[in-house]
Protein backbone atom coordinates (compact mmCIF):
# COMPACT_ATOMS: atom_id res chain seq x y z
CA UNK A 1 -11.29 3.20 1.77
CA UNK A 2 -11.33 6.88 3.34
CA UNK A 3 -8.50 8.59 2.78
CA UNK A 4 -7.41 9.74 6.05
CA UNK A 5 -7.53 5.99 7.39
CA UNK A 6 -5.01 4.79 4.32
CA UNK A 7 -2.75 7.61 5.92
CA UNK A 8 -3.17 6.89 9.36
CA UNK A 9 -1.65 3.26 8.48
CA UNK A 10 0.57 4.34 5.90
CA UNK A 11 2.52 6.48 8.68
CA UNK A 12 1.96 3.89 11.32
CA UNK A 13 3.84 1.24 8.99
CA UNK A 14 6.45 4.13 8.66
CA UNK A 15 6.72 4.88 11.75
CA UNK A 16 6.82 0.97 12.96
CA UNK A 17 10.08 0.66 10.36
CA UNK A 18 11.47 3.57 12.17
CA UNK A 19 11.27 2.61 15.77
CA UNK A 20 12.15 -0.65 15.45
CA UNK A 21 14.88 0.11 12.99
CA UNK A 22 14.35 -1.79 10.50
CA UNK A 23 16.76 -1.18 6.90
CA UNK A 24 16.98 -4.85 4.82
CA UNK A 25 14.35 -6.14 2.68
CA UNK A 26 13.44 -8.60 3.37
CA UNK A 27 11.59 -7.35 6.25
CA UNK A 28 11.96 -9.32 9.51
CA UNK A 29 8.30 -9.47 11.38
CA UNK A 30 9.73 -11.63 13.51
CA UNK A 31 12.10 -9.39 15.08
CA UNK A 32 9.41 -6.48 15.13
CA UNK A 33 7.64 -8.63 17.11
CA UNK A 34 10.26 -9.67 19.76
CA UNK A 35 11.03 -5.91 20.03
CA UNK A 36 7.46 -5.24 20.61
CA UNK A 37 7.24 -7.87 23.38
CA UNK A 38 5.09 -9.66 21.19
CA UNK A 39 5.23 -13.71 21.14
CA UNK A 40 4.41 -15.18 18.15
CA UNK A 41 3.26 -18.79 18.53
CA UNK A 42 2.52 -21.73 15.27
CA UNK A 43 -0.44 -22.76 15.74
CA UNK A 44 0.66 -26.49 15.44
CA UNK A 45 2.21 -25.61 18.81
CA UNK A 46 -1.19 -24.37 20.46
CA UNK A 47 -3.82 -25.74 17.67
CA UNK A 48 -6.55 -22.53 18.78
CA UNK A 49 -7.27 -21.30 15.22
CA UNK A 50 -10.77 -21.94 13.56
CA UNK A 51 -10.35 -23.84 10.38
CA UNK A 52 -10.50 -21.14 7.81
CA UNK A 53 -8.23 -18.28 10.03
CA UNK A 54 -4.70 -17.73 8.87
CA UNK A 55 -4.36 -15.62 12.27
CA UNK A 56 -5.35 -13.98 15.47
CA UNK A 57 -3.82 -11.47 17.57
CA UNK A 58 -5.22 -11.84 21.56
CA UNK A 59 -4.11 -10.22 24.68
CA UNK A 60 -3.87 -12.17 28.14
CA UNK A 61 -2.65 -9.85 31.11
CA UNK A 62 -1.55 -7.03 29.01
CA UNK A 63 0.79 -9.47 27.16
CA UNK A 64 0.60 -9.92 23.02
CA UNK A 65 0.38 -13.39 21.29
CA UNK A 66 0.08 -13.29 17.73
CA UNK A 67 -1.27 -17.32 16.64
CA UNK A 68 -0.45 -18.23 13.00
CA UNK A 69 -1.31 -20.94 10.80
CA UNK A 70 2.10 -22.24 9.74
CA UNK A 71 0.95 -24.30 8.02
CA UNK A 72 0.25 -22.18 5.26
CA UNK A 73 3.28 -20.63 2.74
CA UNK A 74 6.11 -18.89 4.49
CA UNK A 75 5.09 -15.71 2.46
CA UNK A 76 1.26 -16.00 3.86
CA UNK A 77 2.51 -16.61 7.31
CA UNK A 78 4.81 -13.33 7.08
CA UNK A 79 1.95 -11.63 5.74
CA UNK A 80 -0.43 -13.01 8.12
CA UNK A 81 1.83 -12.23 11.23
CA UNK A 82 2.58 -8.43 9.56
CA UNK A 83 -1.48 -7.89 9.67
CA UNK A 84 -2.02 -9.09 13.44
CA UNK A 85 1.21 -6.87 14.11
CA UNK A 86 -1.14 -3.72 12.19
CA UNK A 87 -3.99 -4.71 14.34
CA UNK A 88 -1.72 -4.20 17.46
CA UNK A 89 -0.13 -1.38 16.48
CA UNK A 90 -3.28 0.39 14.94
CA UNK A 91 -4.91 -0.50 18.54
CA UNK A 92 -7.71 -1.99 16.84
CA UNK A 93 -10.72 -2.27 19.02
CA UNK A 94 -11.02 -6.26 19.75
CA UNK A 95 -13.73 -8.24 18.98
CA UNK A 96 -16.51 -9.62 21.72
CA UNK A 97 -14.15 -13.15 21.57
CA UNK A 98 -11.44 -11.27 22.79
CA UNK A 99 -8.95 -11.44 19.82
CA UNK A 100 -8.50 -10.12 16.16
CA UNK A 101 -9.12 -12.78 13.64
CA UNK A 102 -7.49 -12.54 9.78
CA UNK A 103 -9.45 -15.29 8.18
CA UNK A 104 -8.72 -16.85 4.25
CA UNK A 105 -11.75 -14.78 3.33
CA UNK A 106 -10.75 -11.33 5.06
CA UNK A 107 -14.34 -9.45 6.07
CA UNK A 108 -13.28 -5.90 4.93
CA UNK A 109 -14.20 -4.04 6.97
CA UNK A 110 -12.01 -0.88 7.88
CA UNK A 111 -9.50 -2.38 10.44
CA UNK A 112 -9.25 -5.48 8.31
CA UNK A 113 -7.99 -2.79 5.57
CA UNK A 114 -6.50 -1.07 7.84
CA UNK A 115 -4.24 -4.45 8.90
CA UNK A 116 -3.83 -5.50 5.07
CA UNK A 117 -2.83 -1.97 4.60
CA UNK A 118 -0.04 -1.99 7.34
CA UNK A 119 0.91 -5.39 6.44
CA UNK A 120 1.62 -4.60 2.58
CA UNK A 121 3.53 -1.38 3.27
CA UNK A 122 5.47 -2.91 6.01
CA UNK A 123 6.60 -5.76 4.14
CA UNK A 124 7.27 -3.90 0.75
CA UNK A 125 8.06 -0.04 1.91
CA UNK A 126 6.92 1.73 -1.28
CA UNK A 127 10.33 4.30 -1.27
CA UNK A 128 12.62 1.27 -1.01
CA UNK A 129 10.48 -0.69 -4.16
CA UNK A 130 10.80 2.83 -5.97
CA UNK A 131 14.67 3.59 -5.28
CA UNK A 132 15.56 -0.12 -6.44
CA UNK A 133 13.23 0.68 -9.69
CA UNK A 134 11.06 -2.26 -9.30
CA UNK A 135 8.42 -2.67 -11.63
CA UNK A 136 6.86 -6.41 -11.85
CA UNK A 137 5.51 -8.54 -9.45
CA UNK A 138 7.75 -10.84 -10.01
CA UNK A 139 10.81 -8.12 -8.65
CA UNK A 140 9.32 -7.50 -5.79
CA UNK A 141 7.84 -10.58 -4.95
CA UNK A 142 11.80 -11.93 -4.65
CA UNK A 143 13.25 -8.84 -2.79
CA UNK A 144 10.32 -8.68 -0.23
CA UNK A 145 9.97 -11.69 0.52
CA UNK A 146 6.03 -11.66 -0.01
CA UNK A 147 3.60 -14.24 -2.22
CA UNK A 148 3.12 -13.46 -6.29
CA UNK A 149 -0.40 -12.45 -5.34
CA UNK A 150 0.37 -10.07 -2.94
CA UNK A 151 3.56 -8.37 -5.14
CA UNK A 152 1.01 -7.99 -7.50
CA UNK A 153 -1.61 -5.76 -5.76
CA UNK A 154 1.82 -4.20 -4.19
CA UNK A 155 3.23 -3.39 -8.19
CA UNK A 156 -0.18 -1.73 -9.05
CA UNK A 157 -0.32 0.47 -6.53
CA UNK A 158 3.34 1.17 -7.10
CA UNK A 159 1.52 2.09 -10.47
CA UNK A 160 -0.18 4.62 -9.11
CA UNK A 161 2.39 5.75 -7.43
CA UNK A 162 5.44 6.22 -10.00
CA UNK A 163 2.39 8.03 -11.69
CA UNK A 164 2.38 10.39 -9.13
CA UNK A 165 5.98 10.94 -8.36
CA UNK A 166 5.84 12.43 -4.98
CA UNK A 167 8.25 10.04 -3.28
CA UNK A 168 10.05 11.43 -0.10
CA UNK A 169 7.72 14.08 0.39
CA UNK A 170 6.22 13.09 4.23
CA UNK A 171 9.20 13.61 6.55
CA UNK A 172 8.68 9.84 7.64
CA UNK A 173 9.20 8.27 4.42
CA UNK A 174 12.45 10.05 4.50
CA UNK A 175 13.31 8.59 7.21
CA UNK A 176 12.56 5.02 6.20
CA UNK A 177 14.27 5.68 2.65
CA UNK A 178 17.54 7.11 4.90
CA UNK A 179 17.52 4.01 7.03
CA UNK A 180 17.20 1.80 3.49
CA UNK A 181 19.90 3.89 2.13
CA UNK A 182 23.09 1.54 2.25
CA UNK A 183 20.50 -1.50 1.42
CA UNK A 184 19.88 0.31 -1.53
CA UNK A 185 22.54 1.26 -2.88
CA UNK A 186 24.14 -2.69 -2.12
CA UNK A 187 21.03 -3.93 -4.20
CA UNK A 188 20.67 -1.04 -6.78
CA UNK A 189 20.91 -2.52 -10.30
CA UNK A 190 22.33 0.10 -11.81
């Protein structure tokens, strides 16, 4: 992926944690939503989604609906709802149908990265996995609320990044790790 387009929704996850105040793991994309005027519907309620989509994001009258399929895991369905919510906020250009569509076999193309991006970095902030000192999948799978497989792609980047040790160095990160601040230090293990 091009570099510049990891940052732009690297700091868009940031700054979504920031204005909608968000400081407990695990992360609440329900509430983001709300906030953002954005109703989130099961798609056993409506019963719109293709069979293989885990998700769509669609606008009607300049309203949001994000459409899940709950009736996958409650970690895919976070997950799931966390990409539509990176699609929205990343003001993804819609598709000729007239909505986003994550399906079980993601296209990857740049705003499906993009969305996987935001929805990994929302769900585990990477300054709140490195202040607690997580370092398996199996850590952060339980604190973030998120599935084995995605803790895993989440711990080796995290891999990368404890390599790199430049944690707290973009002014927005700082502010995300200050808002985490007393969560961290109530779930600190040492």
């Amino acid at each position: 992926m091009i570099y510049g387009k990891y940052k732009n929704a690297r700091n868009a996850t940031w700054q979504c944690l920031i204005d909608y105040k968000v400081d407990t793991l695990p992360v609440s994309v329900l509430n983001i939503a709300n906030s953002a005027g954005i109703k989130v519907i099961k798609n056993s309620d409506v019963r719109c989604l293709l069979p293989k989509e885990s998700g769509i994001s669609v606008i009607n009258e300049n309203q949001w609906y994000i459409i899940y399929n709950d009736s996958c895991t409650h970690q895919r369905c976070r997950f799931t709802i966390a990409h539509e919510l990176g699609h929205i906020f990343l003001g993804h250009e819609l598709k000729k149908k007239g909505h986003h569509t994550q399906t079980f076999k993601s296209t990857e193309t740049f705003a499906e990265q993009e969305a996987n991006i935001f929805a990994s970095r929302l769900l585990a902030p990477a300054c709140v996995i490195w202040a607690l000192n997580l370092q398996t999948p199996s850590q952060i799978a339980a604190i973030c609320d998120i599935s084995f497989t995605a803790a895993k792609y989440r711990s080796e980047r995290m891999g990368i990044l404890y390599s790199r040790n430049r944690f707290l160095s973009n002014p927005l990160e700082r502010e995300v790790y200050n808002n985490f601040k007393k969560f961290i230090q109530e779930h600190s293990s040492t």
